[in-house]
PDB file of N, CA and C in Angstrom:
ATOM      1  N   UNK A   1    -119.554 159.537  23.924  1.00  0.00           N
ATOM      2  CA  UNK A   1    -120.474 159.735  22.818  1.00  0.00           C
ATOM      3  C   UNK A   1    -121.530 158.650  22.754  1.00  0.00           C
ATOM      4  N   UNK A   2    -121.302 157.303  23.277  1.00  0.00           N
ATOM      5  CA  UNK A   2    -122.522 156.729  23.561  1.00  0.00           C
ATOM      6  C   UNK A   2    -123.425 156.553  24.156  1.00  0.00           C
ATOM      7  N   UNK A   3    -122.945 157.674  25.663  1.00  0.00           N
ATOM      8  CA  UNK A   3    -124.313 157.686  26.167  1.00  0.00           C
ATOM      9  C   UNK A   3    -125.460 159.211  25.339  1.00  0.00           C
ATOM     10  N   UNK A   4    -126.689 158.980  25.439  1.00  0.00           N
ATOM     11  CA  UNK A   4    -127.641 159.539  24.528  1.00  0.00           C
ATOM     12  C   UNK A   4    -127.853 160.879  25.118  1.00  0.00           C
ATOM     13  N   UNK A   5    -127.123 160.893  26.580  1.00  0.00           N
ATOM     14  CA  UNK A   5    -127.369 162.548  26.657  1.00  0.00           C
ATOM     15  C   UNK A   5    -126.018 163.565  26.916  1.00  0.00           C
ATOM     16  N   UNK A   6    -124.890 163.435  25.431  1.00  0.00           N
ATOM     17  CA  UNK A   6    -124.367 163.688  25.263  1.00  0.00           C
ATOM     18  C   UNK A   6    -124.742 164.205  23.708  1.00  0.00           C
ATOM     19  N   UNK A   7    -125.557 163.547  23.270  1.00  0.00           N
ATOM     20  CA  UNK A   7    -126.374 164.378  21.953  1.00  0.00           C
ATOM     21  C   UNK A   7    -126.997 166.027  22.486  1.00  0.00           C
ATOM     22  N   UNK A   8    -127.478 166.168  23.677  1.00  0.00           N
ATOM     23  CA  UNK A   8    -128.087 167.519  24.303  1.00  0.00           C
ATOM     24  C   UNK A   8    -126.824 167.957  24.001  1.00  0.00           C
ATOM     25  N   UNK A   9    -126.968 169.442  23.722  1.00  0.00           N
ATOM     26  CA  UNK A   9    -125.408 170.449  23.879  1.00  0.00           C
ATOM     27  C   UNK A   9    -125.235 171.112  25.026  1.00  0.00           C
ATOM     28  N   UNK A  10    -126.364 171.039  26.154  1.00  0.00           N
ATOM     29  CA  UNK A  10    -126.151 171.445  27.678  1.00  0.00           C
ATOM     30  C   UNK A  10    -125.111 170.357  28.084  1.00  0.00           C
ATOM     31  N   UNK A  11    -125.709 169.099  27.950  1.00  0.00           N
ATOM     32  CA  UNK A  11    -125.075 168.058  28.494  1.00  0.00           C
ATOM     33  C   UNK A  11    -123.913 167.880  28.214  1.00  0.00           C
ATOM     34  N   UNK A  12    -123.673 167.946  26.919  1.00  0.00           N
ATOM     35  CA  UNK A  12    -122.058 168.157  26.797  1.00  0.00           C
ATOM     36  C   UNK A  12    -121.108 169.025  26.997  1.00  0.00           C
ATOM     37  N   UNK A  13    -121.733 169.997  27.117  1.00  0.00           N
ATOM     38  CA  UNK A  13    -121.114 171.472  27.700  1.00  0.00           C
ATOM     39  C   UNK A  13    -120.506 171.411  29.153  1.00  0.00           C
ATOM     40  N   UNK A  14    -121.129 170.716  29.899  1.00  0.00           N
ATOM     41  CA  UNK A  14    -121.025 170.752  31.151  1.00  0.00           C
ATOM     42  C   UNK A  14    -120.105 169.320  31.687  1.00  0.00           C
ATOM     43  N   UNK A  15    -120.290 168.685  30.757  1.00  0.00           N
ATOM     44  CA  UNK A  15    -119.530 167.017  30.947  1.00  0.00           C
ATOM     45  C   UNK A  15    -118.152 167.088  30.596  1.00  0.00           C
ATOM     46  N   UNK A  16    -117.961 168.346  29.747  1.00  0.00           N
ATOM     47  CA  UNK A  16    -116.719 168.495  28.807  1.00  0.00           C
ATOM     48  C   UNK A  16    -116.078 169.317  29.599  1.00  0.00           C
ATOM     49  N   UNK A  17    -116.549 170.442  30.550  1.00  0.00           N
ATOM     50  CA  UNK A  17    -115.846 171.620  31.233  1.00  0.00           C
ATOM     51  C   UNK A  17    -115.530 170.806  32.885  1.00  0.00           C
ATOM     52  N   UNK A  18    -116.442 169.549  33.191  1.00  0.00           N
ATOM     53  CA  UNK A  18    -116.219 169.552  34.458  1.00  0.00           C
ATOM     54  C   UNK A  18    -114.402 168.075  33.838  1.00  0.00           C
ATOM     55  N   UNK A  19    -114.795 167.636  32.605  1.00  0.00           N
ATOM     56  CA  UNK A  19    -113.333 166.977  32.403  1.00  0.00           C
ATOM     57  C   UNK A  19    -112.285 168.061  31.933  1.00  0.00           C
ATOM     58  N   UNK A  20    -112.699 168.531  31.708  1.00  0.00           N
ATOM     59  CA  UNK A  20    -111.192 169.781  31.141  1.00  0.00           C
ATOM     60  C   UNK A  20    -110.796 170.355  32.398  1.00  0.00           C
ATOM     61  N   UNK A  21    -111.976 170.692  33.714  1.00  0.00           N
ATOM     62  CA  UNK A  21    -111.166 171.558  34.570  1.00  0.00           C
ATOM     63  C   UNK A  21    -110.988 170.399  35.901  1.00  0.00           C
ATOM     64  N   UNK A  22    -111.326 168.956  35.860  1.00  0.00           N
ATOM     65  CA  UNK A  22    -110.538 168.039  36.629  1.00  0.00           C
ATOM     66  C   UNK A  22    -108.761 167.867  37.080  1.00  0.00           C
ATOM     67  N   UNK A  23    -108.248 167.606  37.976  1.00  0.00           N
ATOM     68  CA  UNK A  23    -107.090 167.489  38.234  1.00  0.00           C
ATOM     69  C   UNK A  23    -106.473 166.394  37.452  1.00  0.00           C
ATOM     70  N   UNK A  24    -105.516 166.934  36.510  1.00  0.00           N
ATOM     71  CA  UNK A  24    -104.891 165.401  35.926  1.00  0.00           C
ATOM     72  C   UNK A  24    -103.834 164.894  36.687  1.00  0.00           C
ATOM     73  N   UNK A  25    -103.643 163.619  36.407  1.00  0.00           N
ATOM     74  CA  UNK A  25    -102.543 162.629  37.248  1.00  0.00           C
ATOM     75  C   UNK A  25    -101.397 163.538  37.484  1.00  0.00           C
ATOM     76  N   UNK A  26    -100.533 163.777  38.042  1.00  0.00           N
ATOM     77  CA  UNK A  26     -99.354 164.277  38.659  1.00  0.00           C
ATOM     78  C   UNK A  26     -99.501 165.744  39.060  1.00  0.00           C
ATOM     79  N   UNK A  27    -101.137 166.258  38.730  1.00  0.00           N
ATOM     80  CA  UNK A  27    -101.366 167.840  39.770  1.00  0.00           C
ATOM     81  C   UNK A  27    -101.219 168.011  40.735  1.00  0.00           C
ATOM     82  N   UNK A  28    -100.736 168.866  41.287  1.00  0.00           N
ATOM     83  CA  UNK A  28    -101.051 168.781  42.844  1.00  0.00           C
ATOM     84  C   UNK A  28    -101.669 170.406  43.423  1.00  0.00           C
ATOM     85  N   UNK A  29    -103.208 170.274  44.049  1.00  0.00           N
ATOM     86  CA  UNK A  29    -103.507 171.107  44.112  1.00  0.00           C
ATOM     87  C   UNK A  29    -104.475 171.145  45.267  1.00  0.00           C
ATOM     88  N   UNK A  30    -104.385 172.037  46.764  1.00  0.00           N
ATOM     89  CA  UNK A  30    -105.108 171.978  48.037  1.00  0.00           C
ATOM     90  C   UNK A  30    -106.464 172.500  48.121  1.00  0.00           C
ATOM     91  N   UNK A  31    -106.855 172.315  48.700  1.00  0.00           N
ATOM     92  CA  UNK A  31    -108.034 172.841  48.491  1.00  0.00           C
ATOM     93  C   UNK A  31    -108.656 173.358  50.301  1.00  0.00           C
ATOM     94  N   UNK A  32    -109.271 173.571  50.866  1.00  0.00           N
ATOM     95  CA  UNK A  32    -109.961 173.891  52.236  1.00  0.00           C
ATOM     96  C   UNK A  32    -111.555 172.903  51.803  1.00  0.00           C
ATOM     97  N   UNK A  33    -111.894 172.321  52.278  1.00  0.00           N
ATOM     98  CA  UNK A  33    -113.107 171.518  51.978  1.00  0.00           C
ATOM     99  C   UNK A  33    -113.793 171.360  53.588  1.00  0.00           C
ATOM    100  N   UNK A  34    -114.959 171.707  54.094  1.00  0.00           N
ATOM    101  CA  UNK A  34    -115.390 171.319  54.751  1.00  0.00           C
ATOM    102  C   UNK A  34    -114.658 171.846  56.339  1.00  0.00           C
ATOM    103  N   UNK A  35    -113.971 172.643  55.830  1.00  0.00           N
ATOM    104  CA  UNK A  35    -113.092 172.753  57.039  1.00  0.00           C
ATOM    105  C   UNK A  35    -111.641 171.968  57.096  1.00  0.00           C
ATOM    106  N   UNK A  36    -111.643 171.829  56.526  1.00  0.00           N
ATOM    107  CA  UNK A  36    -110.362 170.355  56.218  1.00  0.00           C
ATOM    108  C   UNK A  36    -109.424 170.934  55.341  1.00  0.00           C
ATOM    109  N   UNK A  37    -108.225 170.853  55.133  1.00  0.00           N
ATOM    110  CA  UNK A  37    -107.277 171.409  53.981  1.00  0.00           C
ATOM    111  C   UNK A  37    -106.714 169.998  53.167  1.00  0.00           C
ATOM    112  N   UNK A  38    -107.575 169.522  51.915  1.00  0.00           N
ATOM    113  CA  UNK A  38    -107.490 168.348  51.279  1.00  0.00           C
ATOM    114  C   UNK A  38    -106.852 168.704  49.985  1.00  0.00           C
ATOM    115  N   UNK A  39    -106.070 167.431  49.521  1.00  0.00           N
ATOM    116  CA  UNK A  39    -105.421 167.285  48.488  1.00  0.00           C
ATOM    117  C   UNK A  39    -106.581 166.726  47.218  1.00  0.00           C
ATOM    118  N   UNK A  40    -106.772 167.147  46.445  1.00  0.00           N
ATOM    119  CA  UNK A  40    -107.358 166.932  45.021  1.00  0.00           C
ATOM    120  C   UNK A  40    -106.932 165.467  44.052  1.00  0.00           C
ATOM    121  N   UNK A  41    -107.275 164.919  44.127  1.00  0.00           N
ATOM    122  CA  UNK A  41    -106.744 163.891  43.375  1.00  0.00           C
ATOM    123  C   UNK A  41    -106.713 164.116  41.240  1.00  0.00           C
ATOM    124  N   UNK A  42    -106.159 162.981  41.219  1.00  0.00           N
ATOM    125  CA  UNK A  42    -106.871 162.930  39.523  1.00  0.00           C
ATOM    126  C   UNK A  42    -108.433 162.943  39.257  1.00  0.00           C
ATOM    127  N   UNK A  43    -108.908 163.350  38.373  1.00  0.00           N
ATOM    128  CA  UNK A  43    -110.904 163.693  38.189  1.00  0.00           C
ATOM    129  C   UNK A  43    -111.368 164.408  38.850  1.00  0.00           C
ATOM    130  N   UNK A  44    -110.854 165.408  39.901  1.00  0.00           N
ATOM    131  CA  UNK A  44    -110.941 165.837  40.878  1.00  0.00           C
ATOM    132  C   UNK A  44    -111.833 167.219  40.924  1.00  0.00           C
ATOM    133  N   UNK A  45    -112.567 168.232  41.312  1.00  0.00           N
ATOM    134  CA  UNK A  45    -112.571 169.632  40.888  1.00  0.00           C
ATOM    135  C   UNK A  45    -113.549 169.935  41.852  1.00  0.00           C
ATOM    136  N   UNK A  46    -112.904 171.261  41.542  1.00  0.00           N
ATOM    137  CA  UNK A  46    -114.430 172.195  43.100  1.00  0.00           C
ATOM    138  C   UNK A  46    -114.677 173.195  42.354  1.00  0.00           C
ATOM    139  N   UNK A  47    -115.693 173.523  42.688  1.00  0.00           N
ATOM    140  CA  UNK A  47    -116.749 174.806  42.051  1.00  0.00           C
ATOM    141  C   UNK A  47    -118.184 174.909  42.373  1.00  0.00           C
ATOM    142  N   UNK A  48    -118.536 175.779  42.353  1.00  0.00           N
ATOM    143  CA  UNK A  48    -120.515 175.756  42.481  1.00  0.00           C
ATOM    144  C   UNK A  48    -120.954 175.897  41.399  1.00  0.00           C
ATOM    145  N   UNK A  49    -122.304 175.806  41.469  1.00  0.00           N
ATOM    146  CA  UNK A  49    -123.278 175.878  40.017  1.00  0.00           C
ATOM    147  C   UNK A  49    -122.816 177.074  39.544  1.00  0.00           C
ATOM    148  N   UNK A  50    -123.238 178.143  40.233  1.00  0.00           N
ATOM    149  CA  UNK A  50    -123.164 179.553  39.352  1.00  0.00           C
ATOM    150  C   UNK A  50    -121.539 179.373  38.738  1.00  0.00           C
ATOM    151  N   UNK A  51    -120.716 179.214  38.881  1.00  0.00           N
ATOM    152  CA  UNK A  51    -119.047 179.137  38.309  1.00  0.00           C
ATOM    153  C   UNK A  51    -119.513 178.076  37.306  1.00  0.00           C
ATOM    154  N   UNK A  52    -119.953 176.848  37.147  1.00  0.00           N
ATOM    155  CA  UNK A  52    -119.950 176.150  36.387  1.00  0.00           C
ATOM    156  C   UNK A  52    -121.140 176.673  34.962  1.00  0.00           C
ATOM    157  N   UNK A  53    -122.467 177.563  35.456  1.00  0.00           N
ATOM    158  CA  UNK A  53    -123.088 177.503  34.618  1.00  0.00           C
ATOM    159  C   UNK A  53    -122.899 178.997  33.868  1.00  0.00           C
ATOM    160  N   UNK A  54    -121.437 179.738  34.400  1.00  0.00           N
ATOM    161  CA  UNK A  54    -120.674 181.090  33.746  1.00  0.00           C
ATOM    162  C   UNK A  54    -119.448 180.021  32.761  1.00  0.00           C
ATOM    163  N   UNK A  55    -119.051 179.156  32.958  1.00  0.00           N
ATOM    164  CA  UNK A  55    -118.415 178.383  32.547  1.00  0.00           C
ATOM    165  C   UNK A  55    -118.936 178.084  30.960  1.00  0.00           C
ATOM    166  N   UNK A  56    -120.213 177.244  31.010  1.00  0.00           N
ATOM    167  CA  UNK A  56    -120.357 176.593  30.136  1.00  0.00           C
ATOM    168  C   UNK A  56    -121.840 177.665  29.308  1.00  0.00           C
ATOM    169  N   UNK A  57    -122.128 178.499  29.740  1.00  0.00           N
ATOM    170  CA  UNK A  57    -122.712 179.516  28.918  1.00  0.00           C
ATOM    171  C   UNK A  57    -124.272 178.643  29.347  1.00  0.00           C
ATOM    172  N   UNK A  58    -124.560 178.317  30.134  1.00  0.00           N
ATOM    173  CA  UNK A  58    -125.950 177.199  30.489  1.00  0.00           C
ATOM    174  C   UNK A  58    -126.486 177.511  31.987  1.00  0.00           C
ATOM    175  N   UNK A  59    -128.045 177.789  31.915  1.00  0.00           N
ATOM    176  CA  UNK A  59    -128.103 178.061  33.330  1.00  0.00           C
ATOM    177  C   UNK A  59    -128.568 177.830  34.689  1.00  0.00           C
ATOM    178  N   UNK A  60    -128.143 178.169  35.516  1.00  0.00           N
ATOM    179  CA  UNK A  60    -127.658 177.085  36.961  1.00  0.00           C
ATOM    180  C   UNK A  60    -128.835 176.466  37.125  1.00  0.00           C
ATOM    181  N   UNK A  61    -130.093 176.280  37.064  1.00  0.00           N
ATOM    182  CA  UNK A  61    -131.047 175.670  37.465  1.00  0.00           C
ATOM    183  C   UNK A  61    -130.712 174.225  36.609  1.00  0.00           C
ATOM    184  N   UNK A  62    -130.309 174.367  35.352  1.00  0.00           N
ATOM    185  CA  UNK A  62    -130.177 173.222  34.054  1.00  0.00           C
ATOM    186  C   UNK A  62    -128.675 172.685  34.526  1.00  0.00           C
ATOM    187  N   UNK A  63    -127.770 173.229  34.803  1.00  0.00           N
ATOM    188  CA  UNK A  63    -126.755 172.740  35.309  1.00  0.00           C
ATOM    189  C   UNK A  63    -126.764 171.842  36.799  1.00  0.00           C
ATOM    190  N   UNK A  64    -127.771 171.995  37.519  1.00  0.00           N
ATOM    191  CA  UNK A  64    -127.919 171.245  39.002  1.00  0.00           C
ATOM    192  C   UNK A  64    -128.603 170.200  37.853  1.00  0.00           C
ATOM    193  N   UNK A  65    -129.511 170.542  37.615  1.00  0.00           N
ATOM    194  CA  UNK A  65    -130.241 168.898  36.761  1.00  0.00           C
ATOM    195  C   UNK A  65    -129.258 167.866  36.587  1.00  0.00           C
ATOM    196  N   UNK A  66    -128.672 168.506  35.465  1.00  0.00           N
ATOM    197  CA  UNK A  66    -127.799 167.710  34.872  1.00  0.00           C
ATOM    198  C   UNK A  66    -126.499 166.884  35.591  1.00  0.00           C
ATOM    199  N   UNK A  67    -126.410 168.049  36.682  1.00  0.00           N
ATOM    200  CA  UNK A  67    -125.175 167.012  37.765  1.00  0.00           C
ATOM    201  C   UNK A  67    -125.934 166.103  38.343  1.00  0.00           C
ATOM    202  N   UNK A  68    -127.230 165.977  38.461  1.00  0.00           N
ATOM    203  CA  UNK A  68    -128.231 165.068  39.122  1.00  0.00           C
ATOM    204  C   UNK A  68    -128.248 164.171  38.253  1.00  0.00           C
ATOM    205  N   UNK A  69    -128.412 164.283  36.729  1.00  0.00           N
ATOM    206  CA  UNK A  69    -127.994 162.788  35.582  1.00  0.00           C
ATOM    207  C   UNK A  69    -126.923 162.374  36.007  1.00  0.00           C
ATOM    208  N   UNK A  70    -125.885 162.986  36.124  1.00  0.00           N
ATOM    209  CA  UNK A  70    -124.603 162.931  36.035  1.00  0.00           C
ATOM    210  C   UNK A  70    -124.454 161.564  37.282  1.00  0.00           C
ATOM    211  N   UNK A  71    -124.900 162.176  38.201  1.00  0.00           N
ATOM    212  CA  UNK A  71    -124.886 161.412  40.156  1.00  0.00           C
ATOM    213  C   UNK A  71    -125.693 159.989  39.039  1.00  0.00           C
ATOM    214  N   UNK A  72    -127.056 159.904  38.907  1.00  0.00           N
ATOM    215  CA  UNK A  72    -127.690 159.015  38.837  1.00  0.00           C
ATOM    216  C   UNK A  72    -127.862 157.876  37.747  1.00  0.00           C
ATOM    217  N   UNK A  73    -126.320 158.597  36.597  1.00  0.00           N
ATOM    218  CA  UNK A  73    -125.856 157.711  35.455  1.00  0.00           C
ATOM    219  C   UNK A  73    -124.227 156.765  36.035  1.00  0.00           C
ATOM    220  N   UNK A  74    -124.044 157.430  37.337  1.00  0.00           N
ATOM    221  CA  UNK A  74    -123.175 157.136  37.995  1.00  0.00           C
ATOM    222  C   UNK A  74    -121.852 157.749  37.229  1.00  0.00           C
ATOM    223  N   UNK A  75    -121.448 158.514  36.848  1.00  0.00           N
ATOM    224  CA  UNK A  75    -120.585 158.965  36.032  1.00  0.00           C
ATOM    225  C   UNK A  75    -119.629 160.411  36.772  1.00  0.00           C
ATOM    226  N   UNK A  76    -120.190 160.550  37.882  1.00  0.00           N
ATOM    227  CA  UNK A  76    -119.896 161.406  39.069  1.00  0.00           C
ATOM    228  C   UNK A  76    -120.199 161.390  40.238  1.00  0.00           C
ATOM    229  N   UNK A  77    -119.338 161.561  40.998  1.00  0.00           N
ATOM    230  CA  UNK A  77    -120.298 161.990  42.468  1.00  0.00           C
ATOM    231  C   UNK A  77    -120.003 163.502  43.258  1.00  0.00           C
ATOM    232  N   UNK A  78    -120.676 163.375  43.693  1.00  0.00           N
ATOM    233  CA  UNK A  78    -120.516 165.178  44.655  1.00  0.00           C
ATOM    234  C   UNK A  78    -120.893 165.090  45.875  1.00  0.00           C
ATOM    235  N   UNK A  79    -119.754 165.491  46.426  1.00  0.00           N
ATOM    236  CA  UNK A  79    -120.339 166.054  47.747  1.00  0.00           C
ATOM    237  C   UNK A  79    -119.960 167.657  47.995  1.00  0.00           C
ATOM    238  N   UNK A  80    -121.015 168.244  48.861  1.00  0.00           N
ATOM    239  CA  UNK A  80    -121.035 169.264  49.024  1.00  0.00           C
ATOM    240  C   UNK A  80    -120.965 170.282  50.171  1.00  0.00           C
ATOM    241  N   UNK A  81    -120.363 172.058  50.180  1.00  0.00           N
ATOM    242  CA  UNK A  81    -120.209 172.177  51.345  1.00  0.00           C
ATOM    243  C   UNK A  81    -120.882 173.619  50.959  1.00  0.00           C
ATOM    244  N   UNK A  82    -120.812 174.532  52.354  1.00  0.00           N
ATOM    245  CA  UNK A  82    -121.611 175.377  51.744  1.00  0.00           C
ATOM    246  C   UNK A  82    -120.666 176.307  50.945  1.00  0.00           C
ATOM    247  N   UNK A  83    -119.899 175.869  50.096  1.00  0.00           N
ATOM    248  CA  UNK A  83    -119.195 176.859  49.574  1.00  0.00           C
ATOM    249  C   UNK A  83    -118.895 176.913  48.042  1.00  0.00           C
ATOM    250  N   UNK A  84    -119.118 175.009  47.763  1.00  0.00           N
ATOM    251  CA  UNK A  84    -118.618 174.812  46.729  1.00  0.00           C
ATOM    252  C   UNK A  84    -118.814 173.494  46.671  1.00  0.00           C
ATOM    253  N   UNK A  85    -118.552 172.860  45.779  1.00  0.00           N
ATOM    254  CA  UNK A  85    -119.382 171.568  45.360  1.00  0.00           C
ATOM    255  C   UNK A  85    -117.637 170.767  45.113  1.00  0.00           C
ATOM    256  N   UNK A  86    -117.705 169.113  45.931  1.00  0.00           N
ATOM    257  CA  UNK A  86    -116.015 168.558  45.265  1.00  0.00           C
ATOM    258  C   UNK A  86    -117.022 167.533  44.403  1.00  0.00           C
ATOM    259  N   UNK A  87    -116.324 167.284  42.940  1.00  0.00           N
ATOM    260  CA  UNK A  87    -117.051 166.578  41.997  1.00  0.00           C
ATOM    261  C   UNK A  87    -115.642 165.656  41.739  1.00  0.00           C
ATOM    262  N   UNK A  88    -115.832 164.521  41.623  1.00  0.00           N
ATOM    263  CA  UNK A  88    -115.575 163.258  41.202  1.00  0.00           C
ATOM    264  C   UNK A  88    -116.255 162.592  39.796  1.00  0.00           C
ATOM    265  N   UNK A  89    -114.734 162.482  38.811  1.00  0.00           N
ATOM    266  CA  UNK A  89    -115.103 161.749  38.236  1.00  0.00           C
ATOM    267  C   UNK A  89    -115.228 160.239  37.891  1.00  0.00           C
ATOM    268  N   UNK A  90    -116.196 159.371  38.288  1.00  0.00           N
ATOM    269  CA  UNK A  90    -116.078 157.947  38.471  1.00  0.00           C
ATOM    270  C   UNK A  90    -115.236 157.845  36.833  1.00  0.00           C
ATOM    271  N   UNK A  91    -114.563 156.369  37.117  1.00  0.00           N
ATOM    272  CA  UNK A  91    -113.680 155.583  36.162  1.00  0.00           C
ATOM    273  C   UNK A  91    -112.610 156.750  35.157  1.00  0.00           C
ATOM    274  N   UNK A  92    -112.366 157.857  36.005  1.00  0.00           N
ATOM    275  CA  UNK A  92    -111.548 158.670  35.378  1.00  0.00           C
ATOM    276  C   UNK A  92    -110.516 158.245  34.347  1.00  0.00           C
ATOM    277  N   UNK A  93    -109.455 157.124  34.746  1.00  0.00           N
ATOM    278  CA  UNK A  93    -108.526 156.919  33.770  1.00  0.00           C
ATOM    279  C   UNK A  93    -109.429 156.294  32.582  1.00  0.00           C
ATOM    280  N   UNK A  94    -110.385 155.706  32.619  1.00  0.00           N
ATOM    281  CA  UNK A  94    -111.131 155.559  30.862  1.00  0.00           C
ATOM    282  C   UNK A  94    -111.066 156.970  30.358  1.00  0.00           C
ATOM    283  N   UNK A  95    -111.553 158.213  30.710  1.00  0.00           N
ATOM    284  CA  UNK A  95    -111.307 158.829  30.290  1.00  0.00           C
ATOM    285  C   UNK A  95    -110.456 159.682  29.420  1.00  0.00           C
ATOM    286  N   UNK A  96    -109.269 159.204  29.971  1.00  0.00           N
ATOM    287  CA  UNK A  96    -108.170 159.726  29.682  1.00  0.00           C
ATOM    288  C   UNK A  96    -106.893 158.807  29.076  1.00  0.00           C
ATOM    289  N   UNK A  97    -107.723 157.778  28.687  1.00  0.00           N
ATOM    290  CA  UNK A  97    -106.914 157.104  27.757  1.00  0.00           C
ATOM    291  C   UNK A  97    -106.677 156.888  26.603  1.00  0.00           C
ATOM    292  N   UNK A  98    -105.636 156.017  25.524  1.00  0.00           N
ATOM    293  CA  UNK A  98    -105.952 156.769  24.112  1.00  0.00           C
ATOM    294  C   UNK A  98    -106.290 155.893  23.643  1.00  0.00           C
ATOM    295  N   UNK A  99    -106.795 155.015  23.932  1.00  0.00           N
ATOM    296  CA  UNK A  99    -108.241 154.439  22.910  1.00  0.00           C
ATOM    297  C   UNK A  99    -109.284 155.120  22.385  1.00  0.00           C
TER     298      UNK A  99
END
């Protein structure tokens, strides 16, 4: 809530669905990435724009933006394949702690 583009309701829409549908600590879930058959960690999640911007009711052109704040507030990273996007959430356990 303190950063200022969490006041936008795109921005939070999309910040809130990519933490709700992250892998929490003790998931265990495979994935095919790149050709590779990888394990998902905690903060973890795959999806493309169009899934994310049916997700959060926001649309995909405004949803790539915003993962581009996201990359350049450092608060995520992505890498990508042509199938689907793996998103990382930097400093995940703040997230998920109960402070």
């Amino acid at each position: 809530r303190d950063n200022p583009y969490m006041r936008k309701p795109a921005y939070r829409a999309v910040w809130t669905e990519i933490l709700s549908e992250a892998i929490f600590e003790g998931e265990e879930k495979f994935v095919i990435f790149r050709g590779k058959k990888i394990q998902l960690h905690a903060g973890q999640m795959t999806c493309g724009s169009d899934q994310l911007a049916k997700w959060c009711g926001v649309p995909r052109g405004t949803v790539e933006r915003i993962l581009k704040v996201f990359k350049n507030e450092e608060q995520i990273e992505v890498q990508t394949s042509n199938q689907f996007s793996l998103i990382t959430v930097k400093n995940w356990h703040e997230y998920q702690s109960d402070d």
